[in-house]
PDB file of N, CA and C in Angstrom:
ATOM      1  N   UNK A   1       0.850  -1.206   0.000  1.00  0.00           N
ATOM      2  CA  UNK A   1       0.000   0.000   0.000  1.00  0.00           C
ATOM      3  C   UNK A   1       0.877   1.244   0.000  1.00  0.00           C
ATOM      4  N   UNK A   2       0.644   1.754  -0.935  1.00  0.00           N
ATOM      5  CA  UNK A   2       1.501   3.594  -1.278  1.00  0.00           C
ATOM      6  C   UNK A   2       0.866   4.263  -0.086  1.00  0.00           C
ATOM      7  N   UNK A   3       1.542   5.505   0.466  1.00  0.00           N
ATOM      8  CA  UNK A   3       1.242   6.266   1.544  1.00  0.00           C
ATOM      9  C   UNK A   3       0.891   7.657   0.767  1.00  0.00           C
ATOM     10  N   UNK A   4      -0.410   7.692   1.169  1.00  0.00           N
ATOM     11  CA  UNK A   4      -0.537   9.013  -0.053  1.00  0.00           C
ATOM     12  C   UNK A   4      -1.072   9.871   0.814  1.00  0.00           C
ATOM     13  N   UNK A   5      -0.712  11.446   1.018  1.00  0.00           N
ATOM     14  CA  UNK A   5      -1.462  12.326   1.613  1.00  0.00           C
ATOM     15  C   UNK A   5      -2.767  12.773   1.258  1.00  0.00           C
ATOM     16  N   UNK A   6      -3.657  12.517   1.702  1.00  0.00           N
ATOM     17  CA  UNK A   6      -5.142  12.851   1.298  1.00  0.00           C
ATOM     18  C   UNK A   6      -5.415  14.227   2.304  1.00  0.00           C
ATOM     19  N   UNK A   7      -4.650  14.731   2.935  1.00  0.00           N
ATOM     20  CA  UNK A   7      -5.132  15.983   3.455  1.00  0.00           C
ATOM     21  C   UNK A   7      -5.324  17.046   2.130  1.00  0.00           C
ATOM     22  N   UNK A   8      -3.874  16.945   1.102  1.00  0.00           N
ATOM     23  CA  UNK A   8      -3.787  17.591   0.203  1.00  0.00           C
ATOM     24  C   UNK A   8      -4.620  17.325  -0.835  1.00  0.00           C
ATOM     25  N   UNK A   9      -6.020  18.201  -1.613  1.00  0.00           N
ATOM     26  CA  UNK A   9      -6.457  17.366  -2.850  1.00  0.00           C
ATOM     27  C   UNK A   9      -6.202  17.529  -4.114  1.00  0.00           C
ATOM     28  N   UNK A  10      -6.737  16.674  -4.698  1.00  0.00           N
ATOM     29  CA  UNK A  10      -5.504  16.444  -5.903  1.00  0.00           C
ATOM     30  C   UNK A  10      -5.893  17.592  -7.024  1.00  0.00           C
ATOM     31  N   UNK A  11      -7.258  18.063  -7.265  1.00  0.00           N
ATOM     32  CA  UNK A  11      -7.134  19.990  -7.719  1.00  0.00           C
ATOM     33  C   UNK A  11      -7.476  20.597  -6.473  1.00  0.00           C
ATOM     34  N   UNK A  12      -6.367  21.237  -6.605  1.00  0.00           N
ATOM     35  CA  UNK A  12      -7.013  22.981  -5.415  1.00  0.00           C
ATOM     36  C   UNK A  12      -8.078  23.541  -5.742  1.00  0.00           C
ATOM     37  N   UNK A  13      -8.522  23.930  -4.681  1.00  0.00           N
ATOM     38  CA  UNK A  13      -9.706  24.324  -4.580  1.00  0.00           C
ATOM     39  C   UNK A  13      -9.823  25.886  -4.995  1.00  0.00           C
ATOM     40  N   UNK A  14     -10.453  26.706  -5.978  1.00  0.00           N
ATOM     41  CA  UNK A  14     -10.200  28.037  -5.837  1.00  0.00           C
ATOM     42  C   UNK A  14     -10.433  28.693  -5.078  1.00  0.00           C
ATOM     43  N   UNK A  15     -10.033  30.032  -4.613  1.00  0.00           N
ATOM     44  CA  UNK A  15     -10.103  30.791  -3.508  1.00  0.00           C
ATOM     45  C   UNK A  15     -11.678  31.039  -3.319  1.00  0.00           C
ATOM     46  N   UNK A  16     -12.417  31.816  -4.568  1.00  0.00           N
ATOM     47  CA  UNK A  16     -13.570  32.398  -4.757  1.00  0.00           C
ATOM     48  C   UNK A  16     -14.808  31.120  -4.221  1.00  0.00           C
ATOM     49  N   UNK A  17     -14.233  29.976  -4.654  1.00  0.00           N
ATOM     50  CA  UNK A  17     -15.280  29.321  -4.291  1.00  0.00           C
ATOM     51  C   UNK A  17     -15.163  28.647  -2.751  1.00  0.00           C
ATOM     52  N   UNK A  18     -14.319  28.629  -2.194  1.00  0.00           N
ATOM     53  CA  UNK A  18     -13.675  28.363  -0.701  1.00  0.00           C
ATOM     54  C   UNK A  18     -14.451  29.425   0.092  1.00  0.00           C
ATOM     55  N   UNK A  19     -14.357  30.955  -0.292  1.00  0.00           N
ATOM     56  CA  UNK A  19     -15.232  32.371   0.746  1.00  0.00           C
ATOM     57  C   UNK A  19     -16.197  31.617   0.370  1.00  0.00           C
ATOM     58  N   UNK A  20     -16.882  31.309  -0.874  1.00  0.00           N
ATOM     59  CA  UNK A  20     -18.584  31.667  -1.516  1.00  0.00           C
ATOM     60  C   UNK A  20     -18.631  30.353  -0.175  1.00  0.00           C
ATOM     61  N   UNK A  21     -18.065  29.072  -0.345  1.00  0.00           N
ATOM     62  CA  UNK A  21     -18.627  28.146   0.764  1.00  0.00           C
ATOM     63  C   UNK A  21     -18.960  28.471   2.240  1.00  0.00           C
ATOM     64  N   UNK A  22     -17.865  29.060   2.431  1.00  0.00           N
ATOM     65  CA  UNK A  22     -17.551  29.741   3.708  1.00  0.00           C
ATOM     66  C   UNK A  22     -18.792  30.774   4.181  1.00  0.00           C
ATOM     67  N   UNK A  23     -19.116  31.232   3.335  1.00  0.00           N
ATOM     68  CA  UNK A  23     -19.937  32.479   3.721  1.00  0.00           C
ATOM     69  C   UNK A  23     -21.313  31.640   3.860  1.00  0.00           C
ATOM     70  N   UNK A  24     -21.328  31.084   2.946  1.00  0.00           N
ATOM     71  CA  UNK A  24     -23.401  30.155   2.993  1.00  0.00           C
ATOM     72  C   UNK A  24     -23.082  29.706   4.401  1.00  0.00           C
ATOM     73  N   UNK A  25     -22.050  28.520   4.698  1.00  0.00           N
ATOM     74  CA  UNK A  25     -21.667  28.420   6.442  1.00  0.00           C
ATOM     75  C   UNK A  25     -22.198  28.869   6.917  1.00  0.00           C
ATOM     76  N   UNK A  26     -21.729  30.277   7.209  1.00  0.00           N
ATOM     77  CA  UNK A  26     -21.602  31.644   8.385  1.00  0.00           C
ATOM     78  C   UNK A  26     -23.298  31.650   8.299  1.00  0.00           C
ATOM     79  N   UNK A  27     -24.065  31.801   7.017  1.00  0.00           N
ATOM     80  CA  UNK A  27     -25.199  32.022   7.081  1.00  0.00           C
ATOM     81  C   UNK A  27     -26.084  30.860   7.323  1.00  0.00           C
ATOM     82  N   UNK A  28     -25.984  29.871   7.222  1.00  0.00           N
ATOM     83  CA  UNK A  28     -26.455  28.789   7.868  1.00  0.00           C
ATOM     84  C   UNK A  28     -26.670  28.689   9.215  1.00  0.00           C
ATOM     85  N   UNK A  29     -25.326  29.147   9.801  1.00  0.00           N
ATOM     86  CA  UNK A  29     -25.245  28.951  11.381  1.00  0.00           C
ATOM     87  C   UNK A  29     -25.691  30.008  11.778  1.00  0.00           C
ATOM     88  N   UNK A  30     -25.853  31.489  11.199  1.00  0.00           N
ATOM     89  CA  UNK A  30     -26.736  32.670  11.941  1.00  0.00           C
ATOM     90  C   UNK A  30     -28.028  32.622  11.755  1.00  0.00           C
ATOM     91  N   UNK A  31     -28.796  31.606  10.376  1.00  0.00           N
ATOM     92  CA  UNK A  31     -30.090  32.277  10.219  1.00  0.00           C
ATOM     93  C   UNK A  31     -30.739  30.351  11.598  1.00  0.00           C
ATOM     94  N   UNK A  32     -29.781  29.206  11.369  1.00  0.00           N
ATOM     95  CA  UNK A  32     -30.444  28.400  12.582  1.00  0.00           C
ATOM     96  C   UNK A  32     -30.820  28.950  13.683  1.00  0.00           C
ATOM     97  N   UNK A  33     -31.881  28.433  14.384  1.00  0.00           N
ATOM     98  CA  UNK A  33     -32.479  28.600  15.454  1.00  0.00           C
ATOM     99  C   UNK A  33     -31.368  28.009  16.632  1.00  0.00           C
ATOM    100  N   UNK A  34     -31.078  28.874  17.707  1.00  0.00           N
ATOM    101  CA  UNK A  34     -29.886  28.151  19.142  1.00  0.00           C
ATOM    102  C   UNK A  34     -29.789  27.009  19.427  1.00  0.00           C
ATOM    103  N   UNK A  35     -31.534  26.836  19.227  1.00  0.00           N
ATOM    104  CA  UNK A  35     -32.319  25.679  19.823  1.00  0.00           C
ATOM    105  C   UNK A  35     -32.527  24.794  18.913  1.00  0.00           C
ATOM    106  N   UNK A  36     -32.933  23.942  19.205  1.00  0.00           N
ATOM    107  CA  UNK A  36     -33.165  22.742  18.132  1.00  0.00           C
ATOM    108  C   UNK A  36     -35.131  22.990  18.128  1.00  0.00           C
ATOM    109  N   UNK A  37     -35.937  22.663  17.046  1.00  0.00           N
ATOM    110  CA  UNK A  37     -36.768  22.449  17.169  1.00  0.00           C
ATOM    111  C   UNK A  37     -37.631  21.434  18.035  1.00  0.00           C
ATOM    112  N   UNK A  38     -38.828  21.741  18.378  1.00  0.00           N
ATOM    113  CA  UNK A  38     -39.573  21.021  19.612  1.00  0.00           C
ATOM    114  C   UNK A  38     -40.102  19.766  18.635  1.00  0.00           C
ATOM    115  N   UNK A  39     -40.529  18.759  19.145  1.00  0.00           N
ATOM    116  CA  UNK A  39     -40.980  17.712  19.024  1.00  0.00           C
ATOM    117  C   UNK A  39     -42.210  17.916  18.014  1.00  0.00           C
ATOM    118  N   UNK A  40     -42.534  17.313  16.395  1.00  0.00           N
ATOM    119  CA  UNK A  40     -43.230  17.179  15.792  1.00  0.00           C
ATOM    120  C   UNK A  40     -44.561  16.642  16.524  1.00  0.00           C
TER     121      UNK A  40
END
């Protein structure tokens, strides 16, 4: 078995699309509720 680094991937990722991910994140986790929703 070859020892291959998989931290590194094999195309880089572009910058623009790394923020654009980053940012939906940020907005994901501000527009969720603290709380988890109550019981259906």
């Amino acid at each position: 078995m070859q020892k291959q680094v998989q931290t590194a991937p094999s195309k880089p990722i572009p910058q623009h699309v790394v923020e654009r991910m980053e940012s939906e994140w940020k907005q994901m986790r501000d527009s969720a509720p603290p709380k988890p929703a109550g019981p259906r």
